[in-house]
Protein backbone atom coordinates (compact mmCIF):
# COMPACT_ATOMS: atom_id res chain seq x y z
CA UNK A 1 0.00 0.00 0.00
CA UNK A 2 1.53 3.60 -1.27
CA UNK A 3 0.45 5.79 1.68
CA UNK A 4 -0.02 10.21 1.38
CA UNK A 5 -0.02 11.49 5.07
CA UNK A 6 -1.12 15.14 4.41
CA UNK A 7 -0.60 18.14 6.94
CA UNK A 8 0.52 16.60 10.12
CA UNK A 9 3.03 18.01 12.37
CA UNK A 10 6.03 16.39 11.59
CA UNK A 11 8.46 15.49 14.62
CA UNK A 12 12.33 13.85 13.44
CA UNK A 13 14.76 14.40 15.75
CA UNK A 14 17.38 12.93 12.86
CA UNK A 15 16.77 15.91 10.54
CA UNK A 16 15.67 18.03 13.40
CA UNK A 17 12.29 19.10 11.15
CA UNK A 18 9.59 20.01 13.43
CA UNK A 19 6.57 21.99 10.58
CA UNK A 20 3.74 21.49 9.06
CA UNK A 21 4.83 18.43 6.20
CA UNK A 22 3.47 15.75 3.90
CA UNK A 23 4.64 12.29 3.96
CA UNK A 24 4.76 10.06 1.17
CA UNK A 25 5.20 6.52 1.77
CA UNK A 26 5.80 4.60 -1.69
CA UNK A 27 6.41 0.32 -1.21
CA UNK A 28 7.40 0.54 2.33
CA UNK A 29 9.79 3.27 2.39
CA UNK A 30 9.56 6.92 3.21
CA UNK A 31 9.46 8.79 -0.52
CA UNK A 32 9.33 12.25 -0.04
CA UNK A 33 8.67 14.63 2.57
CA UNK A 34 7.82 17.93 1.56
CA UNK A 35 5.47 20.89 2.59
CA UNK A 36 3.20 20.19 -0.26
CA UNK A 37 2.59 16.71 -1.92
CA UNK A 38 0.19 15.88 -4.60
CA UNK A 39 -0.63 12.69 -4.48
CA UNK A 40 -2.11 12.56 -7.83
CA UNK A 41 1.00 13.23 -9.52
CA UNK A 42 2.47 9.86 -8.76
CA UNK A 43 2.52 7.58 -11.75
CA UNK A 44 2.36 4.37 -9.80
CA UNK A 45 -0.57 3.63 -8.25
CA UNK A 46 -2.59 6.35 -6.34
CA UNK A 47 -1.63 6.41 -2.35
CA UNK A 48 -3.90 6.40 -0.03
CA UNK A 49 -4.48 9.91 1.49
CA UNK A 50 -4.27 10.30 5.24
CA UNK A 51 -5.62 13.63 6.74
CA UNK A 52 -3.10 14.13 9.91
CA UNK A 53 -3.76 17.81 10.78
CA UNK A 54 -3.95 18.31 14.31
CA UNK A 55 -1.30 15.33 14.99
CA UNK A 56 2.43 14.65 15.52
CA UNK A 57 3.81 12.52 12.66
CA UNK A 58 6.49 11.05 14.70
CA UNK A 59 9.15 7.64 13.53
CA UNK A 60 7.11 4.98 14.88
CA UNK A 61 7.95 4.23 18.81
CA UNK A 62 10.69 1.39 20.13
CA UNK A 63 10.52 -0.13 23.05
CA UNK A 64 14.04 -0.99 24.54
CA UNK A 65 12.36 -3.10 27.45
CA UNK A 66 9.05 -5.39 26.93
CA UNK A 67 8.12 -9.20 28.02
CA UNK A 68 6.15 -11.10 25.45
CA UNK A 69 6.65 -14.40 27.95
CA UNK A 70 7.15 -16.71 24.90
CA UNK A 71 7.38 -19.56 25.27
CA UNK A 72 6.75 -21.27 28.17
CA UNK A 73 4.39 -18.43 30.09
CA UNK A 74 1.74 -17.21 27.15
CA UNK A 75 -1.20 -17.33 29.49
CA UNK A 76 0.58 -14.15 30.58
CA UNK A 77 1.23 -12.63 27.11
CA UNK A 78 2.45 -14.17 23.73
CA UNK A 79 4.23 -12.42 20.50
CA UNK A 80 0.76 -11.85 18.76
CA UNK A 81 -0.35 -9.99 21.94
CA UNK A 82 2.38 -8.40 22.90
CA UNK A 83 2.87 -6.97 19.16
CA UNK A 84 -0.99 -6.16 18.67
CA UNK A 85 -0.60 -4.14 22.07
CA UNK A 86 2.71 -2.76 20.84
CA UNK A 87 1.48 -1.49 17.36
CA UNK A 88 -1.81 -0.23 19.38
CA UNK A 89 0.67 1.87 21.98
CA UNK A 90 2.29 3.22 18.80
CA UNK A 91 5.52 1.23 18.59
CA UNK A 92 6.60 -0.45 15.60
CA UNK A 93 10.08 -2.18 17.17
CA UNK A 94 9.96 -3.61 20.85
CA UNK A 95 13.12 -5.57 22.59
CA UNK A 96 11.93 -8.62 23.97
CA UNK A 97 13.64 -9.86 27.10
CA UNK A 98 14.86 -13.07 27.82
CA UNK A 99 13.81 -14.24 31.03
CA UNK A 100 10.89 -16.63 29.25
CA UNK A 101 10.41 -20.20 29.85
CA UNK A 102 12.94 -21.56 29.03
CA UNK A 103 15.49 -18.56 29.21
CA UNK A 104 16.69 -17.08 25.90
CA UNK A 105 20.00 -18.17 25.64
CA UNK A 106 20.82 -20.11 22.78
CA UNK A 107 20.68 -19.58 18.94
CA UNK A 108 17.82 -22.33 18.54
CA UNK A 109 15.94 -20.14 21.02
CA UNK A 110 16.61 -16.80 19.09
CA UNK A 111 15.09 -18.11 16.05
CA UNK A 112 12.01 -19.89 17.67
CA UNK A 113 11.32 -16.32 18.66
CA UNK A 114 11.91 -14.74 15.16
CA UNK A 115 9.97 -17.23 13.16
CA UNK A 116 7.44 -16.89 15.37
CA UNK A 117 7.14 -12.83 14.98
CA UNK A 118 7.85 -13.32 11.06
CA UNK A 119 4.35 -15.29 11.29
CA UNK A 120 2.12 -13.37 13.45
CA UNK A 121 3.97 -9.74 15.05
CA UNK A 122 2.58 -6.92 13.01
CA UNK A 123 5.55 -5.32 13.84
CA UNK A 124 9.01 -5.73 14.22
CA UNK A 125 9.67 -8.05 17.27
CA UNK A 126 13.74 -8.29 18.38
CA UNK A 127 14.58 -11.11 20.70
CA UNK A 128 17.48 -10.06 23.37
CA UNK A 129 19.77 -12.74 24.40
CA UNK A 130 20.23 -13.88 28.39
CA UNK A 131 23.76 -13.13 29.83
CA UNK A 132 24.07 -16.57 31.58
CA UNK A 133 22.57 -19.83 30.95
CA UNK A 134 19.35 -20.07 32.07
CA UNK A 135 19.78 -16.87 33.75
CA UNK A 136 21.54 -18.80 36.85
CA UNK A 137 24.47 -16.00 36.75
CA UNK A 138 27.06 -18.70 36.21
CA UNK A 139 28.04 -19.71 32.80
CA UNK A 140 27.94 -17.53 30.37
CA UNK A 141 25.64 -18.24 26.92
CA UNK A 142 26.18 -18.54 23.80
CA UNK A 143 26.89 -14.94 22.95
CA UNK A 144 28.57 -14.89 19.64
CA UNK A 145 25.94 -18.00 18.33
CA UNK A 146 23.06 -15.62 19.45
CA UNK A 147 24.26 -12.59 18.24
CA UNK A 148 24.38 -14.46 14.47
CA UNK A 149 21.10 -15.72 15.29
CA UNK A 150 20.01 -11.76 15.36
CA UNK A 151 20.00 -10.66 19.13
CA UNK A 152 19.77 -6.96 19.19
CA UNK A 153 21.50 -6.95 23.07
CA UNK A 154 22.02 -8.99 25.49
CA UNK A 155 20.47 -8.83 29.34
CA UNK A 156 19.97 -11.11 32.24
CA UNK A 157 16.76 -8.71 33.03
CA UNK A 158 14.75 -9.94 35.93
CA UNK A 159 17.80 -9.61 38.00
CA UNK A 160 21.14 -8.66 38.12
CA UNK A 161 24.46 -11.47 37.79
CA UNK A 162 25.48 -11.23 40.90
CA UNK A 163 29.32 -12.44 40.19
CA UNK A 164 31.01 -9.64 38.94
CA UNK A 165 33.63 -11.44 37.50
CA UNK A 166 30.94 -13.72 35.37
CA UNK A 167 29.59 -10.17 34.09
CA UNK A 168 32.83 -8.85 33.33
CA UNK A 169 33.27 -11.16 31.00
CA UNK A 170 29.98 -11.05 29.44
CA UNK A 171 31.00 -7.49 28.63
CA UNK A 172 33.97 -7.81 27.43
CA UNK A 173 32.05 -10.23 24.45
CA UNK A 174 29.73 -7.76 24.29
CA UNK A 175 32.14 -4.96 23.80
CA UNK A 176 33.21 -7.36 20.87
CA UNK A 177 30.74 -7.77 18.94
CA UNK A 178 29.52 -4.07 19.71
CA UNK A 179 26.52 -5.48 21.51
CA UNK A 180 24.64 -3.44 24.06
CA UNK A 181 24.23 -4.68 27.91
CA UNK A 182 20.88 -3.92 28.92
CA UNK A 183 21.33 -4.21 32.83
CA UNK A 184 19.14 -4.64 35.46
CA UNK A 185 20.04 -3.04 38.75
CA UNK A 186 19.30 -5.19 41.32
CA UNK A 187 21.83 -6.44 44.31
CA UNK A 188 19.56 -9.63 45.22
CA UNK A 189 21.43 -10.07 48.63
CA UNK A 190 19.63 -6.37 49.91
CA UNK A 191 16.25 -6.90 49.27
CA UNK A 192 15.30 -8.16 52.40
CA UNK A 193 12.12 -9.81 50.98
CA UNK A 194 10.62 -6.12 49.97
CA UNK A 195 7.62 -5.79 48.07
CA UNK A 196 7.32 -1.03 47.83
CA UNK A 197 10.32 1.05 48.16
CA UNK A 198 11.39 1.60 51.99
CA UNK A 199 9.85 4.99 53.64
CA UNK A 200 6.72 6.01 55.86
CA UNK A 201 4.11 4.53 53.00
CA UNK A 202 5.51 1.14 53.52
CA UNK A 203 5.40 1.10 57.32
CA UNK A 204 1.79 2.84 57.27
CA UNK A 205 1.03 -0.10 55.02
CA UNK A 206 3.22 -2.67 56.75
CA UNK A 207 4.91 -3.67 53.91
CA UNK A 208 8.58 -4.61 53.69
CA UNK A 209 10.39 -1.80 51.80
CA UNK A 210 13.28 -2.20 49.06
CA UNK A 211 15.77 0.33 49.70
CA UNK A 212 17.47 3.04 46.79
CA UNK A 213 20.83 1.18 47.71
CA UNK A 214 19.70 -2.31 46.32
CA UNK A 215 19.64 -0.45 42.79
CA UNK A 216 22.15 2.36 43.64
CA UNK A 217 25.14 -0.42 44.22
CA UNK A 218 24.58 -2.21 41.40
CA UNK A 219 24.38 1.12 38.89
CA UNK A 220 27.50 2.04 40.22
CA UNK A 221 29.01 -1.68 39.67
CA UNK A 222 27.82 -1.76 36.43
CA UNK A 223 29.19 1.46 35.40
CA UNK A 224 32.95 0.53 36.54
CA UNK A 225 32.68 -2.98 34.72
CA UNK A 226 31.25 -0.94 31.51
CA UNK A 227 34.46 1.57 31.65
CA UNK A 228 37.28 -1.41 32.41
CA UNK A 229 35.75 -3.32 29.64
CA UNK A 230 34.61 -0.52 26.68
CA UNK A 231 31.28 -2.24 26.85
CA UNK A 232 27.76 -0.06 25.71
CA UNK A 233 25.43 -0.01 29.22
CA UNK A 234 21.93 0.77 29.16
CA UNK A 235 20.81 0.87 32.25
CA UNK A 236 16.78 -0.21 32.39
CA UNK A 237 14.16 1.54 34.89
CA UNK A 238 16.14 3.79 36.45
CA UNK A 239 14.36 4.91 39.45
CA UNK A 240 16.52 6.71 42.32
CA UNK A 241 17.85 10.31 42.23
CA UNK A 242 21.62 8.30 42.50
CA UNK A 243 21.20 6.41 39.15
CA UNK A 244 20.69 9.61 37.78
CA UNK A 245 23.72 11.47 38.93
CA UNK A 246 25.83 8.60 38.39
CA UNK A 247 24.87 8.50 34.92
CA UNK A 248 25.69 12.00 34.43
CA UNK A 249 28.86 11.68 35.95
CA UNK A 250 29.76 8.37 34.09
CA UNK A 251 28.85 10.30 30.78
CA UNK A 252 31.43 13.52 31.42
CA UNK A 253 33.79 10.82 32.07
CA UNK A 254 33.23 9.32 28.89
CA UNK A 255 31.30 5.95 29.82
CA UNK A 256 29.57 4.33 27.33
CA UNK A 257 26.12 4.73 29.22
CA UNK A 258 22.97 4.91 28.27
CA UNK A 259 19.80 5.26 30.56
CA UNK A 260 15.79 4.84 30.34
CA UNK A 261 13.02 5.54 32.60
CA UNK A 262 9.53 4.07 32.91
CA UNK A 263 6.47 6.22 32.81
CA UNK A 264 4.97 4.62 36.40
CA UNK A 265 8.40 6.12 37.67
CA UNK A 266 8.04 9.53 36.30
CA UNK A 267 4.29 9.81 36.93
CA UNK A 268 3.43 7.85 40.85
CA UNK A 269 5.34 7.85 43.92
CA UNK A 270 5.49 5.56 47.12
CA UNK A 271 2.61 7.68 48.31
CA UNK A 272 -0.08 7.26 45.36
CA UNK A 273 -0.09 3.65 46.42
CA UNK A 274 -3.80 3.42 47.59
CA UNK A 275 -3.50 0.21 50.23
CA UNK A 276 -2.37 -3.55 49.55
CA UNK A 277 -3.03 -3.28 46.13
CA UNK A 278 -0.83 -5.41 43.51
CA UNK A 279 -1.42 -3.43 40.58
CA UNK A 280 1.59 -0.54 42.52
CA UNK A 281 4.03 -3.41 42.39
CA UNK A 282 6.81 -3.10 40.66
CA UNK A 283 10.73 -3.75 40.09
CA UNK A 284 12.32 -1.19 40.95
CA UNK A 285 9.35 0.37 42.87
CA UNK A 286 7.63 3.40 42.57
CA UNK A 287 9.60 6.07 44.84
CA UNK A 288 9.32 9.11 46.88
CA UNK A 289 8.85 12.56 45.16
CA UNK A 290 12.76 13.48 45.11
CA UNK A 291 13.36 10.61 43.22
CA UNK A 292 10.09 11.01 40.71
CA UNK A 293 11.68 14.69 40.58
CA UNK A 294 15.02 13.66 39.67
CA UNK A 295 14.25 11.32 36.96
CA UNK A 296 11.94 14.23 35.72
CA UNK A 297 15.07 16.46 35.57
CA UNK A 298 17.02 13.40 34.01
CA UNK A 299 14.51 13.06 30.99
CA UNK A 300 14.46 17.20 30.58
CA UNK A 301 18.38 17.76 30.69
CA UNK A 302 18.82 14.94 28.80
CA UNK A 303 20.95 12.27 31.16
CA UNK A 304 18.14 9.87 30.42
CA UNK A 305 18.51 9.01 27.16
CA UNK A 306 14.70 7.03 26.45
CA UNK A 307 11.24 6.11 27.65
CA UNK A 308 10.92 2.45 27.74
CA UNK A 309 7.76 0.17 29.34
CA UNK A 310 9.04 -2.46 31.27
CA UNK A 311 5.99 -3.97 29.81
CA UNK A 312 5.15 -7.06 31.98
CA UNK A 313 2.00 -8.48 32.13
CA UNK A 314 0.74 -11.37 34.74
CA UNK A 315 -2.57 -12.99 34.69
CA UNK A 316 -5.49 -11.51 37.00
CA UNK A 317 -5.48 -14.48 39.21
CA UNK A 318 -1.65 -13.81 39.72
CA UNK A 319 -2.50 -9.97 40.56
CA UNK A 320 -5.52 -10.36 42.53
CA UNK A 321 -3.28 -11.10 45.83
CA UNK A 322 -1.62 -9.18 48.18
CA UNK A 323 1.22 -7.11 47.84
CA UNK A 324 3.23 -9.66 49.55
CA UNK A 325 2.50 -12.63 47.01
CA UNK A 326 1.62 -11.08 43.87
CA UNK A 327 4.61 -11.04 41.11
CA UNK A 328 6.35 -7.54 40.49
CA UNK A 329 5.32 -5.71 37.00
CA UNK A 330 2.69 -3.70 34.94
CA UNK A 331 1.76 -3.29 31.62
CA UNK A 332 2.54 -0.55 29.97
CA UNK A 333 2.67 -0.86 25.94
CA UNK A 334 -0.59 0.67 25.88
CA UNK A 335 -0.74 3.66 28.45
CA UNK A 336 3.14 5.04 27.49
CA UNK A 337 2.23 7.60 24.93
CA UNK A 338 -1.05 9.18 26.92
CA UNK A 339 0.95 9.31 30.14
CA UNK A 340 4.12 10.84 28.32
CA UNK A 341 1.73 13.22 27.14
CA UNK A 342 -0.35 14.33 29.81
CA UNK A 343 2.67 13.94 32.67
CA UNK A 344 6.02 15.64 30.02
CA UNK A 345 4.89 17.18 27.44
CA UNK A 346 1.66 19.18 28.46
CA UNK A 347 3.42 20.31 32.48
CA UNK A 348 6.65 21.64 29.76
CA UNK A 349 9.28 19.02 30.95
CA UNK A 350 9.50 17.85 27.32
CA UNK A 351 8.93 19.43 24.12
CA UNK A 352 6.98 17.27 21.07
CA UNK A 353 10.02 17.15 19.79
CA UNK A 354 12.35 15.63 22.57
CA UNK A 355 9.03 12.93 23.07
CA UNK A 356 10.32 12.09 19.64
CA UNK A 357 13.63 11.68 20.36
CA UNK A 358 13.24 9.31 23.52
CA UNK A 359 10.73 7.43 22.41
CA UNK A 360 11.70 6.65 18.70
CA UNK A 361 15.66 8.29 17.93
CA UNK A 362 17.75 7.40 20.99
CA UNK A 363 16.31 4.03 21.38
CA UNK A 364 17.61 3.42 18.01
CA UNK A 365 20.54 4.60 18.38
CA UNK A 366 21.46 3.03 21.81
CA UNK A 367 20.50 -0.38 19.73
CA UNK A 368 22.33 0.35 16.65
CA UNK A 369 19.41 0.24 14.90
CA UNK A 370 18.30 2.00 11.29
CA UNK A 371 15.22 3.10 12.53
CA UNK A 372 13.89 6.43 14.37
CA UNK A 373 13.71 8.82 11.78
CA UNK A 374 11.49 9.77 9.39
CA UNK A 375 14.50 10.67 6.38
CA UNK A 376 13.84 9.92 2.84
CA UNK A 377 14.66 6.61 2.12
CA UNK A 378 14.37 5.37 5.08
CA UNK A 379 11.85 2.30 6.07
CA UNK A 380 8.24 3.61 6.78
CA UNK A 381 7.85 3.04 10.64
CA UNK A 382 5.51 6.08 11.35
CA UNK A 383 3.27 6.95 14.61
CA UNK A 384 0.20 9.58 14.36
CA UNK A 385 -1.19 10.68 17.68
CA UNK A 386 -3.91 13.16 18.56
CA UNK A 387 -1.69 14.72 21.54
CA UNK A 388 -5.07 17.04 22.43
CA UNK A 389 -7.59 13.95 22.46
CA UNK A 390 -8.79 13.40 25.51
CA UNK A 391 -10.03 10.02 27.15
CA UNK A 392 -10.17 7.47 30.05
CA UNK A 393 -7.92 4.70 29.83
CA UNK A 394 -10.00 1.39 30.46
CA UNK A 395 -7.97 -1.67 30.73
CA UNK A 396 -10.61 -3.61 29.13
CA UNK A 397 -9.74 -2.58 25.80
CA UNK A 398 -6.29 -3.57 26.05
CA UNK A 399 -4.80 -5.63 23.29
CA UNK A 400 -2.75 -7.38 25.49
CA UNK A 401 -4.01 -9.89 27.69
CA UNK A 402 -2.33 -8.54 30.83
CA UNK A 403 -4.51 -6.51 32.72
CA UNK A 404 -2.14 -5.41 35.77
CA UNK A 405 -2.15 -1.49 35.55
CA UNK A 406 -2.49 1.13 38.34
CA UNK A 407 -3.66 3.66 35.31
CA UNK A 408 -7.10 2.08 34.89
CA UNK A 409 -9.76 4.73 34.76
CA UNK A 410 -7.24 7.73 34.60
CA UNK A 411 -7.84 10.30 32.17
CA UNK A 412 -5.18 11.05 29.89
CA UNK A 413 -4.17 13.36 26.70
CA UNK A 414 -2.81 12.09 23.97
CA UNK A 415 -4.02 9.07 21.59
CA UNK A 416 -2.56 7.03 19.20
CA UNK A 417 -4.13 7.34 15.83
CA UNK A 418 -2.53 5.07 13.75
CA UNK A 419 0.54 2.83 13.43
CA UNK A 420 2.68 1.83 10.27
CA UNK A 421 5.34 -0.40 9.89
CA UNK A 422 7.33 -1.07 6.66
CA UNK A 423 4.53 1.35 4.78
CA UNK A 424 1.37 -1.27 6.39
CA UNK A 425 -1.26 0.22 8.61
CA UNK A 426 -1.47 -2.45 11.72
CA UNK A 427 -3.30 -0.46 14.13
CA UNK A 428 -5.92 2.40 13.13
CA UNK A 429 -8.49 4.35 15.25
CA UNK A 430 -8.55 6.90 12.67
CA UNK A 431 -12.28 7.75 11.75
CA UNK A 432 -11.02 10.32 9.48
């Protein structure tokens, strides 16, 4: 399909255009991009015509940090969910991480994944490789065999390898073969069993808190280990006000480091938890307002270098039990643009523009990827979103079967219109 998207506000951070442009989308590339198009001057066959005015025409969204749980745990979520809910939250590349059942750590494994997104992922689905065999933190995987097999990065997300020595040398593969470590802060020995993080909510609540140290250590770890070994880190769901500094100060000092933040970190704190109530747990948790603030001033400086989901769905049975039993995560493929929206863009922290760059540019480039940009010639991965629509966010509707989400009910700014990858439409609620 030859696509004409006419008089949409045009947001790419790799040309740095921000006006008033037509897009013109001819056998899965972008064609032209101009002020004026006329369709009906094309000699192939007539595109379809695509009234944006009034949205952002942004590259289409990638997610750096998702769970698809295939195989072994698709009552949770599967590829075809997990990409439906992707393409319906705007995103036309997601990383999926490797902590499934079995662990992604093989070449074998890689492909089951990509054959199975080839068949039935509307968009494009990119399998991240474990660190250690079955994520046990002792021998390392197959690396180099997974990283022919396609593995964007690699990650032992879920939970941090604990031997630092074992990690080291991950890296120093990684630094190899120029793949990124995607590095989950976590120092398993300090968390004491903690469900919230550790301050006057938890003890109201009688919870067992997590303190800013059991991330905070392992950041700072990580960081060393990624200058001794030339490695690329991106750090995942940064939450304390330390992650942030030391990211700055690993940058001036010419780390390779890259960091993201989740939008239930920049939007709740420790204190918008209502009671015992599953849907506020998370890992990292949700943390007090200096922290929230701090990440806030991370995305707007630019130290945080992307917005990524953390996208981790459980079944309701799962959720529906105290904060004590219930698993750790929250959707969040569907509710990332409207809360970037409403929370960044419309209380000034970021312009359209930088949105653009977090969400779709940076992602790409932390990955290596030819993607995020809307340049001529590149591949048509477009997002359109209303960012004045205004609605309630009703998990029902979700494309993805997980249901976990503290957002339910919340009305947001900011819907996504329609999603195309490689020049297809696979999600439209476009009545135009």
């Amino acid at each position: 399909m030859n696509i004409l998207i006419k008089n949409g506000r045009l947001l790419d951070p790799a040309t740095e255009r921000d006006g008033i442009f037509d897009v013109l989308i001819l056998d899965g590339k972008i064609a032209k991009v101009a002020e004026q198009i006329d369709g009906d001057e094309i000699a192939q066959e007539k595109p379809r015509h695509i009234d944006a005015s009034g949205y952002f025409v942004m590259p289409g969204l990638i997610d750096l940090h998702v769970h698809l749980r295939d195989p072994g745990l698709t009552y949770k979520e599967d590829i075809q969910s997990g990409a439906q809910a992707a393409a319906r939250g705007g995103y036309t590349t997601i990383f999926a991480m490797p902590n499934t059942k079995p662990v992604i750590d093989t070449p074998d494994k890689v492909e089951y994944v990509k054959n199975k997104a080839e068949k039935e992922a509307p968009i494009h689905v990119l399998q991240v490789g474990a660190v250690t065999m079955g994520q046990r933190g002792e021998e390392i995987s197959d690396i180099r065999g997974m990283a022919q097999a396609g593995i964007p990065a690699i990650s032992e997300d879920g939970k941090s390898v604990m031997n630092a020595q074992v990690y080291r040398e991950a890296m120093e593969i990684a630094s190899e073969l120029d793949l990124p470590v995607l590095a989950h802060c976590e120092d398993i020995h300090m968390v004491n069993h903690g469900v919230m993080n550790a301050d006057e909510r938890a003890r109201q609540l009688g919870l067992r808190g997590i303190t800013n140290a059991v991330e905070d250590v392992i950041v700072a770890r990580d960081i060393l280990l990624a200058k001794e070994t030339g490695a690329r880190l991106h750090l995942c769901h940064c939450s304390t006000k330390d992650s942030v500094e030391m990211i700055r100060l690993a940058k001036e000092a010419g780390v390779k480091v890259s960091g993201e933040v989740c939008p239930h970190h920049f939007t709740l704190t420790s204190e918008d938890i209502p009671g015992d109530d599953s849907n506020y747990k998370m890992n990292p948790p949700l943390r007090t307002a200096a922290d929230r603030d701090a990440l806030l001033k991370g995305l707007k400086e630019g130290i945080l270098d992307a917005i990524a989901t953390d996208h981790a769905p459980h079944s309701e049975e799962e959720k529906n039990r105290s904060m004590k039993e219930a698993p750790f995560g929250i959707v969040g493929l569907e509710t990332a643009v409207p809360l970037t929206v409403t929370q960044l863009l419309e209380r000034d922290i970021l312009t359209p523009m930088q949105m653009a760059r977090v969400m779709s540019y940076q992602p790409a480039k932390i990955a290596g990827l030819e993607a995020g940009t809307l340049q001529e010639g590149s591949a048509a991965d477009v997002v359109l979103i209303d960012p004045k629509e205004e609605y309630v966010i009703d998990k029902k509707t979700f494309a993805s079967k997980g249901r976990n989400t503290p957002f339910d009910g919340w009305k947001v700014r900011g819907k996504v219109k329609m999603t195309i990858c490689g020049g297809k439409i696979v999600y439209s609620d476009d009545q135009r």
